[in-house]
Structures are given as C-alpha cells and as structure tokens.
N, C-alpha and C. Protein backbone atom coordinates (compact mmCIF):
# COMPACT_ATOMS: atom_id res chain seq x y z
N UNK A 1 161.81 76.28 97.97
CA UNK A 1 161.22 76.48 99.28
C UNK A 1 160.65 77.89 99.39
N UNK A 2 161.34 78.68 99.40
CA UNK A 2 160.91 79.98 98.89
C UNK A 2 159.98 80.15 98.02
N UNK A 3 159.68 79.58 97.26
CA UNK A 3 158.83 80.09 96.24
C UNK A 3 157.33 79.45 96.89
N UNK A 4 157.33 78.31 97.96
CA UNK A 4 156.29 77.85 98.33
C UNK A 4 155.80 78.47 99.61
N UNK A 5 156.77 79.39 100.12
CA UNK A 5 156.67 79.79 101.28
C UNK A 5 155.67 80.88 100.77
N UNK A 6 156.53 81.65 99.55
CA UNK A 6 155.50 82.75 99.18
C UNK A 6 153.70 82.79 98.71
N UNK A 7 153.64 81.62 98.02
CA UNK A 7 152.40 80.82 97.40
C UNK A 7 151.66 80.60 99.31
N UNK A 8 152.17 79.91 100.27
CA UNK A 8 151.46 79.98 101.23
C UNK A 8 151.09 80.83 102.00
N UNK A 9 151.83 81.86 101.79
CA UNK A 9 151.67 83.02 102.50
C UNK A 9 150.30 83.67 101.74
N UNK A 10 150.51 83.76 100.84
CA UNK A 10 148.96 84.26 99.77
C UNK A 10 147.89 83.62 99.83
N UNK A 11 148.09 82.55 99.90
CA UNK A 11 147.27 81.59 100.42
C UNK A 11 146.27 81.91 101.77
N UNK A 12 147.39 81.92 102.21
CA UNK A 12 146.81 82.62 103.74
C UNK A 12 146.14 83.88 103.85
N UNK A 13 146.49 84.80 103.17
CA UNK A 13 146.09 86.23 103.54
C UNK A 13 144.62 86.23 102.90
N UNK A 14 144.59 85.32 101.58
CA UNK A 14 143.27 85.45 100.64
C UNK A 14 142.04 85.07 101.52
N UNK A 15 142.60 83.83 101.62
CA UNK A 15 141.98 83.27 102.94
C UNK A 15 141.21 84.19 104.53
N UNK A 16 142.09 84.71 104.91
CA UNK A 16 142.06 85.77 106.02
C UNK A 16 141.05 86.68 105.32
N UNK A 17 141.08 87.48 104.22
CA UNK A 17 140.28 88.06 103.79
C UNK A 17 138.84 87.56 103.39
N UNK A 18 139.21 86.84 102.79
CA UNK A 18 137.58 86.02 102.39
C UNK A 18 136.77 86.03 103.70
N UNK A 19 137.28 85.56 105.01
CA UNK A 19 136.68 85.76 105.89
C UNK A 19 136.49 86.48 106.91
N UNK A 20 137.41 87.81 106.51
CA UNK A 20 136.70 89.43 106.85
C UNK A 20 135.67 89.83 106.37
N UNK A 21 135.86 89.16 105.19
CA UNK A 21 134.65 90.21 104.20
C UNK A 21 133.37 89.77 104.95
N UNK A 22 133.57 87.71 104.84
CA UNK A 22 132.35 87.17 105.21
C UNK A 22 132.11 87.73 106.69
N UNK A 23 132.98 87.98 107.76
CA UNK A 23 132.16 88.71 109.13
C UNK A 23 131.82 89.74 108.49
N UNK A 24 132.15 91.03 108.05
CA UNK A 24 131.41 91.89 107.74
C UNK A 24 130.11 92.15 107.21
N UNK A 25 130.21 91.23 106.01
CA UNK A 25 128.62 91.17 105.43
C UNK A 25 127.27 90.21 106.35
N UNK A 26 128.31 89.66 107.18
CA UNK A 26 127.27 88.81 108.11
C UNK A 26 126.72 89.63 109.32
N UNK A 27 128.17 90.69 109.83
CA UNK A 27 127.32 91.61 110.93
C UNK A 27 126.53 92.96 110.10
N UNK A 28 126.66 93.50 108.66
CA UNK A 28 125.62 93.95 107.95
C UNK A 28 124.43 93.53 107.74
N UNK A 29 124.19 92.27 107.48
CA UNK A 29 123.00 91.52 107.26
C UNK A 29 122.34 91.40 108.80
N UNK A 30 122.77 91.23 109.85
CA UNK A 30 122.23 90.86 111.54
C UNK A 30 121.90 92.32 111.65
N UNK A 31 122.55 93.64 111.10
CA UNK A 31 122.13 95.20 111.68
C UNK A 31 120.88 95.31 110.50
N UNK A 32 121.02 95.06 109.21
CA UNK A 32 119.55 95.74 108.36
C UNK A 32 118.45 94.10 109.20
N UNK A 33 118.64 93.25 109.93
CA UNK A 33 117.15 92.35 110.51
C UNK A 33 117.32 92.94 111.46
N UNK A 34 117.69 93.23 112.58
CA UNK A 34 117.51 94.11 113.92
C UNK A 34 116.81 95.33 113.16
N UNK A 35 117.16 95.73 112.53
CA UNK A 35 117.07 97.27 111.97
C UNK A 35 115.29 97.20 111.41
N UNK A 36 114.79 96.68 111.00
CA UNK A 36 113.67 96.18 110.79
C UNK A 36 112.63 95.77 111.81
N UNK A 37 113.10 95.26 112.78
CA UNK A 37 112.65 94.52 113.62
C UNK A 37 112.29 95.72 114.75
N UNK A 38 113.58 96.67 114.67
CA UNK A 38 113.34 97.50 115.39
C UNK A 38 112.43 98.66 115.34
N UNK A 39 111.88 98.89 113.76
CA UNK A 39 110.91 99.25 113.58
C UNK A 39 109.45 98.81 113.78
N UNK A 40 109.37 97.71 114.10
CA UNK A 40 108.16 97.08 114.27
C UNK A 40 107.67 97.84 115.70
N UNK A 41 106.25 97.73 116.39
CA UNK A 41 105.79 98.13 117.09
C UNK A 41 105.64 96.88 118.39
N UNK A 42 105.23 97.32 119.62
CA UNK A 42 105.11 96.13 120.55
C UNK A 42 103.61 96.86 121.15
N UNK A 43 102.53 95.97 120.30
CA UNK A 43 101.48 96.07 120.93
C UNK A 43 101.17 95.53 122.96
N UNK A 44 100.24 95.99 122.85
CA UNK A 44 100.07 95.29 124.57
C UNK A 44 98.47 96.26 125.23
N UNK A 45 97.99 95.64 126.11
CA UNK A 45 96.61 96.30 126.50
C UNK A 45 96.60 97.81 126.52
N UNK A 46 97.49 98.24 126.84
CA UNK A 46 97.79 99.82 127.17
C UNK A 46 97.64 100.31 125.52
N UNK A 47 98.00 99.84 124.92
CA UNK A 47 97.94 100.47 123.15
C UNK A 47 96.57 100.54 122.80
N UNK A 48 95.58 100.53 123.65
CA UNK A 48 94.11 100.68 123.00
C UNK A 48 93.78 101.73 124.32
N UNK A 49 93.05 102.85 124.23
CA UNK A 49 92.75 103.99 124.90
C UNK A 49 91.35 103.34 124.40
N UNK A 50 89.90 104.60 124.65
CA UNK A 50 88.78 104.29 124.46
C UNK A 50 88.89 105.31 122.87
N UNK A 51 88.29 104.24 122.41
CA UNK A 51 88.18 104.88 120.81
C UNK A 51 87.20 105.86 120.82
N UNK A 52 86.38 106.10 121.83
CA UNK A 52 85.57 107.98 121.12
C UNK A 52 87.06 108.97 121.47
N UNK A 53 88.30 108.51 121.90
CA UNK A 53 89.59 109.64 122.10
C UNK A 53 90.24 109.94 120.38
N UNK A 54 89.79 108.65 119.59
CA UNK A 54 90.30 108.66 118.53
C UNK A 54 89.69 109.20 116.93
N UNK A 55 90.37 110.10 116.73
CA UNK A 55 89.66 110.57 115.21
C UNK A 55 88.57 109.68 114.57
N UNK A 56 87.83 110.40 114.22
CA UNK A 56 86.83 108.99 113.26
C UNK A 56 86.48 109.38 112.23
N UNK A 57 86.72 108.56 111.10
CA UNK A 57 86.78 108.65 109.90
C UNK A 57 85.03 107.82 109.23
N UNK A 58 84.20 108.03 109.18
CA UNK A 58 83.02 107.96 108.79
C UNK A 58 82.81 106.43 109.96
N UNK A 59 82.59 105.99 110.03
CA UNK A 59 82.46 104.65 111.34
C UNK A 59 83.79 104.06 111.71
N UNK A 60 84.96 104.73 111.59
CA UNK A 60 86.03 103.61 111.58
C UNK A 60 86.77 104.68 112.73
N UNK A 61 87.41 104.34 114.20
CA UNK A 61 88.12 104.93 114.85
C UNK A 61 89.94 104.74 114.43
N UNK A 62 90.89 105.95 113.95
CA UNK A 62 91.84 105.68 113.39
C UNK A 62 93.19 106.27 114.65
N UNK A 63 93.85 105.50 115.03
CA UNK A 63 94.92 105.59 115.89
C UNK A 63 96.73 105.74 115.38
N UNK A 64 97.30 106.52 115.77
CA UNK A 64 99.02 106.43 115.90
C UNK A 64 99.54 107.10 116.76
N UNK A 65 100.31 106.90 117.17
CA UNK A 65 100.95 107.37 118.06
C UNK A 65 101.88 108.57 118.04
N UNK A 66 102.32 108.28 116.54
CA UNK A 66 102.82 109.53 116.05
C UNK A 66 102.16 109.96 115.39
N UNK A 67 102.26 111.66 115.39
CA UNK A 67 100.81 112.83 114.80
C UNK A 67 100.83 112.60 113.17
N UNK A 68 102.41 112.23 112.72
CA UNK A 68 102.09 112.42 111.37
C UNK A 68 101.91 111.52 111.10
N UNK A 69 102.63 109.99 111.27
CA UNK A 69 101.66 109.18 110.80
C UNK A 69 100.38 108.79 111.14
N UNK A 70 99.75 109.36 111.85
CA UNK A 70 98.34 109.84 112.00
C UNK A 70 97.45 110.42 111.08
N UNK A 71 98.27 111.45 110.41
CA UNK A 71 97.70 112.46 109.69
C UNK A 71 97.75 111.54 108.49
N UNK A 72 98.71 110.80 108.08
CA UNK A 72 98.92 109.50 106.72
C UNK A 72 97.48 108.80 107.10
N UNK A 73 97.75 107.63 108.23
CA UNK A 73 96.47 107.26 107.89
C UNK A 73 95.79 107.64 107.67
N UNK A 74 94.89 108.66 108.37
CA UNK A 74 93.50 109.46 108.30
C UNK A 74 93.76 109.69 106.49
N UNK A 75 94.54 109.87 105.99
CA UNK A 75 94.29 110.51 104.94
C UNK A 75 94.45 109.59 103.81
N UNK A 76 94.83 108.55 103.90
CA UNK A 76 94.94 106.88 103.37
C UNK A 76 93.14 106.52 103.64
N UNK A 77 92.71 106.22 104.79
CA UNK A 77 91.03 105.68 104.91
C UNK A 77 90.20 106.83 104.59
N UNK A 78 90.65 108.71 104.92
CA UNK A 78 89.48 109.11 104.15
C UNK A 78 89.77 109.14 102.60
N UNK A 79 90.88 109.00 102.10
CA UNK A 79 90.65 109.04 101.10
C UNK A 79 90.26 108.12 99.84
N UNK A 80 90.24 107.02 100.48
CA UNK A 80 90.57 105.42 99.79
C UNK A 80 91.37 105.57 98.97
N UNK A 81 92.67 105.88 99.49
CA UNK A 81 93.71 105.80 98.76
C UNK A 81 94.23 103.93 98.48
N UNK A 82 93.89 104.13 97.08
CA UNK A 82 94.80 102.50 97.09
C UNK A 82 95.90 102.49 96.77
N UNK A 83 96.81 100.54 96.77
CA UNK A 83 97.79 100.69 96.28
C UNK A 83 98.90 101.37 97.84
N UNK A 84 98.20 101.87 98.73
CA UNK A 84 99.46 102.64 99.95
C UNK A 84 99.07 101.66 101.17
N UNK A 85 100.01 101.37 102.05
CA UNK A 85 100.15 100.83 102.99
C UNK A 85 99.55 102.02 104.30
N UNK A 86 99.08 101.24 105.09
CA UNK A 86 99.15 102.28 106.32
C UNK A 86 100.53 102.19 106.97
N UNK A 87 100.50 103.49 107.38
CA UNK A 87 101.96 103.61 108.65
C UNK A 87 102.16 102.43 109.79
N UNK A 88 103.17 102.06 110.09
CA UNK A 88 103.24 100.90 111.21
C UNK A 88 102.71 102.18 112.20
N UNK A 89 101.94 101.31 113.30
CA UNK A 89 101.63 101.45 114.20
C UNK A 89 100.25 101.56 114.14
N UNK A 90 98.96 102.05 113.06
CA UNK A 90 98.37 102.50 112.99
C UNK A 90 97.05 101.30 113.42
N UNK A 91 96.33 102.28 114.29
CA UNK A 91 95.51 101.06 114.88
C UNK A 91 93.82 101.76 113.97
N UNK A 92 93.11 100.61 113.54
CA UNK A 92 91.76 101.17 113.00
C UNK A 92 90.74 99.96 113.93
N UNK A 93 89.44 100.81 114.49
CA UNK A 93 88.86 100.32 115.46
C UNK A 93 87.40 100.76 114.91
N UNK A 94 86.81 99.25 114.48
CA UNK A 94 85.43 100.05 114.59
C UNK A 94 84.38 99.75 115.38
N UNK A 95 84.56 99.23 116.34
CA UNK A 95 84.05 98.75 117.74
C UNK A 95 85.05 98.75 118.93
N UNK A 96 84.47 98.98 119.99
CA UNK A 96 85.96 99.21 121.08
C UNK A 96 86.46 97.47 121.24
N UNK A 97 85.45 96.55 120.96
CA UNK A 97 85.77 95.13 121.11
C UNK A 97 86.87 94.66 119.97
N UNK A 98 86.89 95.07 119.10
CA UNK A 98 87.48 94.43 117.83
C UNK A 98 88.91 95.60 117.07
N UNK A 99 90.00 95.46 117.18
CA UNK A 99 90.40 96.57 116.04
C UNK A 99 92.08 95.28 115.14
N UNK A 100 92.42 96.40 114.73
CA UNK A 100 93.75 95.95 113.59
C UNK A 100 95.07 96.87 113.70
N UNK A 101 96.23 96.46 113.81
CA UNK A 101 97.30 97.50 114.17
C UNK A 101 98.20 96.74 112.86
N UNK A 102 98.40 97.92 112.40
CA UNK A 102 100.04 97.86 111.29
C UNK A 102 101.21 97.45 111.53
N UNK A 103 101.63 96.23 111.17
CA UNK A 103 103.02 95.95 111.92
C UNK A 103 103.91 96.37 110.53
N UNK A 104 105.28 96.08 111.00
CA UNK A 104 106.22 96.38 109.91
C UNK A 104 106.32 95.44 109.01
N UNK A 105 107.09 95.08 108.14
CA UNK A 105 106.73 94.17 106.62
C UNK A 105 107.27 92.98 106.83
N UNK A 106 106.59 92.18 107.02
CA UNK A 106 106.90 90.89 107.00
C UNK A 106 106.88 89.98 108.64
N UNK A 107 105.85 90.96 109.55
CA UNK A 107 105.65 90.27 110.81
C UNK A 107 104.45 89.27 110.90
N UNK A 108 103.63 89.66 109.97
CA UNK A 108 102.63 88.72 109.87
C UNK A 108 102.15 88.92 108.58
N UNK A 109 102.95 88.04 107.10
CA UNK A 109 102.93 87.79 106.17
C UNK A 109 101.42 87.74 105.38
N UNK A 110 100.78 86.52 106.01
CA UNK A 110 99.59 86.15 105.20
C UNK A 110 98.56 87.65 105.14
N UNK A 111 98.84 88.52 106.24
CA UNK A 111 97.62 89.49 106.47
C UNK A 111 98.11 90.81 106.35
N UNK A 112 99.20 90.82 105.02
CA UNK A 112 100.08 92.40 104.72
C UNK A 112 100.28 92.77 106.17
N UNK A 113 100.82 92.12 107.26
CA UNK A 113 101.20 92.71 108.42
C UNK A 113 99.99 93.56 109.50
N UNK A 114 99.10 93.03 109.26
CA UNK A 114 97.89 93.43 109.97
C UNK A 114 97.81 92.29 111.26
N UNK A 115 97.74 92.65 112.54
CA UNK A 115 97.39 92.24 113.81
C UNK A 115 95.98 92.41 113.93
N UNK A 116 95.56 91.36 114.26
CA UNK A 116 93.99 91.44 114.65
C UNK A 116 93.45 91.27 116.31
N UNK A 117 92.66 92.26 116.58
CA UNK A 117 92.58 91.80 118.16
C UNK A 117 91.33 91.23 118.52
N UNK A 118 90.96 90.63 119.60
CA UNK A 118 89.83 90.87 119.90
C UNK A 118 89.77 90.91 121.32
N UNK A 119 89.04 92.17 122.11
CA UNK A 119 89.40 92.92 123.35
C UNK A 119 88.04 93.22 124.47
N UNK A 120 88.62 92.71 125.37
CA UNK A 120 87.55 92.83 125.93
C UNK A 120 87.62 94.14 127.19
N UNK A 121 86.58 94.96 127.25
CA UNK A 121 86.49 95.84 127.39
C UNK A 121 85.69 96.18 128.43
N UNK A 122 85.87 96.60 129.49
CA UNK A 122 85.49 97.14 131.19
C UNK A 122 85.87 98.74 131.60
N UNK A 123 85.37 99.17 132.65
CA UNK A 123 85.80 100.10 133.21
C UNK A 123 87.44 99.89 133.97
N UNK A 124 87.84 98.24 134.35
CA UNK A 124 88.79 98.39 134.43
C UNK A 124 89.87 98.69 133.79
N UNK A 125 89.73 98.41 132.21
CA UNK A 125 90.57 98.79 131.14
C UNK A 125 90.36 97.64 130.35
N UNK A 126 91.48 97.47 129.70
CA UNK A 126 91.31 96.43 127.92
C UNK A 126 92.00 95.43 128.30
N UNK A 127 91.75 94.72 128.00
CA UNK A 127 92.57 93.22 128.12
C UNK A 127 92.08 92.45 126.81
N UNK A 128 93.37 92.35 125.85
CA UNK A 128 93.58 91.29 124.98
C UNK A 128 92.91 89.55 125.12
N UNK A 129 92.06 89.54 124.49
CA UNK A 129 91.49 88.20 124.43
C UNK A 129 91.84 87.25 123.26
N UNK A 130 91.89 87.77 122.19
CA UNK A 130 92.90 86.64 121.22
C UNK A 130 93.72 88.16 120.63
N UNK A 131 94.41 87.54 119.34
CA UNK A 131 94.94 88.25 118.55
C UNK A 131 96.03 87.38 117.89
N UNK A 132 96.16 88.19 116.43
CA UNK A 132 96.57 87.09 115.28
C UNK A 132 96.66 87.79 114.20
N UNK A 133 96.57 86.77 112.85
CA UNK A 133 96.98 87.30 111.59
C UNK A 133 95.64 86.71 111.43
N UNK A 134 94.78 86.15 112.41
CA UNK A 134 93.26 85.54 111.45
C UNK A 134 92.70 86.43 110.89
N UNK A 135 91.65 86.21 110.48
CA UNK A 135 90.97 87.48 109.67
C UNK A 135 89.44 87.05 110.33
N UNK A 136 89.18 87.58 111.28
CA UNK A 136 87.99 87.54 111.68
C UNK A 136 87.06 88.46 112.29
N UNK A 137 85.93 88.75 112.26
CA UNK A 137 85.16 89.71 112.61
C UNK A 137 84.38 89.11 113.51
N UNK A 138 84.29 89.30 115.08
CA UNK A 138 84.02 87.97 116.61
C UNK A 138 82.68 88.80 116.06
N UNK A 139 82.36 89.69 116.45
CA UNK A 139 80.97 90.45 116.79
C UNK A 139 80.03 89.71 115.33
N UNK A 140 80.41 90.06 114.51
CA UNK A 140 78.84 89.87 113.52
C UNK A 140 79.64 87.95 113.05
N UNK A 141 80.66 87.18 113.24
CA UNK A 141 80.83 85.59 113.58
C UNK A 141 80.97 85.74 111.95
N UNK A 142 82.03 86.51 111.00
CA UNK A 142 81.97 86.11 109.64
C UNK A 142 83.08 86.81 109.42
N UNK A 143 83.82 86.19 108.14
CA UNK A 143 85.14 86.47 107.90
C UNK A 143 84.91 87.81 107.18
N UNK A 144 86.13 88.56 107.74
CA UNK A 144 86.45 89.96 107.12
C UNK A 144 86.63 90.20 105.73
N UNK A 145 86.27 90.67 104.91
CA UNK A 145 86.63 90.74 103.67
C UNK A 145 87.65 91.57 103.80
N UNK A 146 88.68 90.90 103.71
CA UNK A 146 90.17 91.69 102.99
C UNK A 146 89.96 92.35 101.99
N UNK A 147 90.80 93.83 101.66
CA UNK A 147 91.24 94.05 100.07
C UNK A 147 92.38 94.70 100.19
N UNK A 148 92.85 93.99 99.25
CA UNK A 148 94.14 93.77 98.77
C UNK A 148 94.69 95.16 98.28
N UNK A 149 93.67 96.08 97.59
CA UNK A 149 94.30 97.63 96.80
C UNK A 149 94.27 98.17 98.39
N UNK A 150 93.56 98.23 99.51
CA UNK A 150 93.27 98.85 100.17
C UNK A 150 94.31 98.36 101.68
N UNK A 151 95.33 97.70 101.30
CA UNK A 151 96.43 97.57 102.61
C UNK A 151 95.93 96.52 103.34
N UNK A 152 94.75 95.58 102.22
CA UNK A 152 93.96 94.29 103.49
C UNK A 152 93.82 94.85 104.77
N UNK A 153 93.49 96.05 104.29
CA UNK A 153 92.05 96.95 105.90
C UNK A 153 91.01 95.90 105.46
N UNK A 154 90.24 95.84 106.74
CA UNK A 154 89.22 94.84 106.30
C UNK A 154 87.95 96.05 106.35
N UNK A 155 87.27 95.56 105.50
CA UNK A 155 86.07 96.54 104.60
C UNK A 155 85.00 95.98 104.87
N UNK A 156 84.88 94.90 105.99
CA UNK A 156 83.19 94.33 105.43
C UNK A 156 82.04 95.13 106.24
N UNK A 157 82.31 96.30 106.91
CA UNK A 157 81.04 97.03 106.94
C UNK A 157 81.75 98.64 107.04
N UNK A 158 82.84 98.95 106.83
CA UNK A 158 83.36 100.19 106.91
C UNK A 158 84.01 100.65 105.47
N UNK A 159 83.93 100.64 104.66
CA UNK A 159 84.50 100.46 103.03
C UNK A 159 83.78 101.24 102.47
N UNK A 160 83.65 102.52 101.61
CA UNK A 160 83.49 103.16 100.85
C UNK A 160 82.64 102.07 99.93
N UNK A 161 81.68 102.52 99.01
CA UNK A 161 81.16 101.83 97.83
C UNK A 161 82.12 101.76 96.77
N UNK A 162 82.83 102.29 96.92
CA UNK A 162 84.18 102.50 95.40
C UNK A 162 85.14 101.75 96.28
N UNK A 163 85.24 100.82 97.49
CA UNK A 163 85.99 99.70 97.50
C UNK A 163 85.73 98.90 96.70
C-alpha cells in the first residue's frame, strides 16, 4: 500500500508540473502575440496631415511619427536601400488622395505589411475611402508594381531607374 501511495503521489506532482510548465509557456506565448500586436500602429483619418507638411523625397511625401524612424525611412527611399524594411508606422504619399503605411510583421501578409489607402480629401479634412492590402493605384486605374528588394513600396511612377 505504501509503496502505491508513493508511486501516486509522483504521479501527481509530475502531473501538477507538466501543467505549470504548460500555463506558463501558454501565458509566454499570449505576452510575445500581445507584444507584437502592440507594436503595430492604429491608423485612422487623423494619421494623414496635408503632405506639403511632409519631407519629400524626389516626388514621394515620407511620414513617421517618430523623428528617428523618420530619419530611417527618408534614408531607406533616398537611398534605395534594398533588402530593409521601412519602420512601422511610416506613411509614403505621393498624392494627398492615395498613400501606404507600414504595419508590423504579419498584419497584412500578402503586401509585406503595407496598408493601402485611398482618401478623400477637402478642406474639411481626410476621410478614409477604402483601404487594404490591395495593391492599387485609384488615380492613374492600374496595379502598383510591387518590389519585393524594395519593402513592396510600390514604384510604378516614384522608383529610381536602378529599381
């Protein structure tokens, strides 16, 4: 009897443990997806100012909110740096109707995390008219050429010749 008492008792505790460990690694795994998530940005009409406020990089208006990742982008599109991601948040506008904001990795998969807007634009302010992971360019009615070295910024009239 004893000897089974002891076997159940181990039994038990292994048990008990196995499923400490498993809450633990389960509330680790729920803090690094919050943790992610919480990096992401929350676009909304107010996140577009009038783009002559925003740096411009040969036709392309470049936005962040924070200075340095500001200073990254700008220095990612003037430089055609490939191969680098832009900073989350970073909005590139090359019409006040149309721009693209950086989300964090894996919010909108098909388009390396690129938000697409299309905005319509008054003296009363901006108001969001679509927005998506499409890849579309409303004004000239033809799909954006993505590239892929270049963070799928879309290039089809703002792209360096050495895109």
């Amino acid at each position: 009897m004893n000897n089974t008492s002891c076997r159940i008792g181990f039994v038990s505790r292994l048990a008990i443990s196995g499923l400490k460990q498993s809450a633990v690694l389960t509330g680790v795994s729920l803090c690094m997806v919050c943790g992610v998530l919480a990096d992401d940005i929350a676009v909304s009409e107010q996140s577009f100012s009038c783009i002559n406020d925003c740096p411009k990089i040969r036709n392309t208006h470049i936005y962040n909110a924070d200075p340095e990742k500001l200073k990254e982008a700008i220095r990612i599109f003037r430089d055609s740096v490939s191969d680098t991601e832009y900073p989350v948040g970073t909005i590139l506008q090359l019409l006040p109707t149309e721009a693209m904001v950086k989300h964090s990795r894996g919010t909108f998969p098909k388009s390396n995390d690129w938000e697409f807007f299309s905005l319509d634009v008054s003296s009363a302010g901006t108001k969001i008219s679509e927005r998506g992971e499409n890849v579309v360019n409303h004004t000239q009615g033809v799909t954006c050429q993505i590239r892929t070295r270049y963070d799928n910024a879309c290039c089809s009239f703002w792209c360096t010749s050495s895109a």
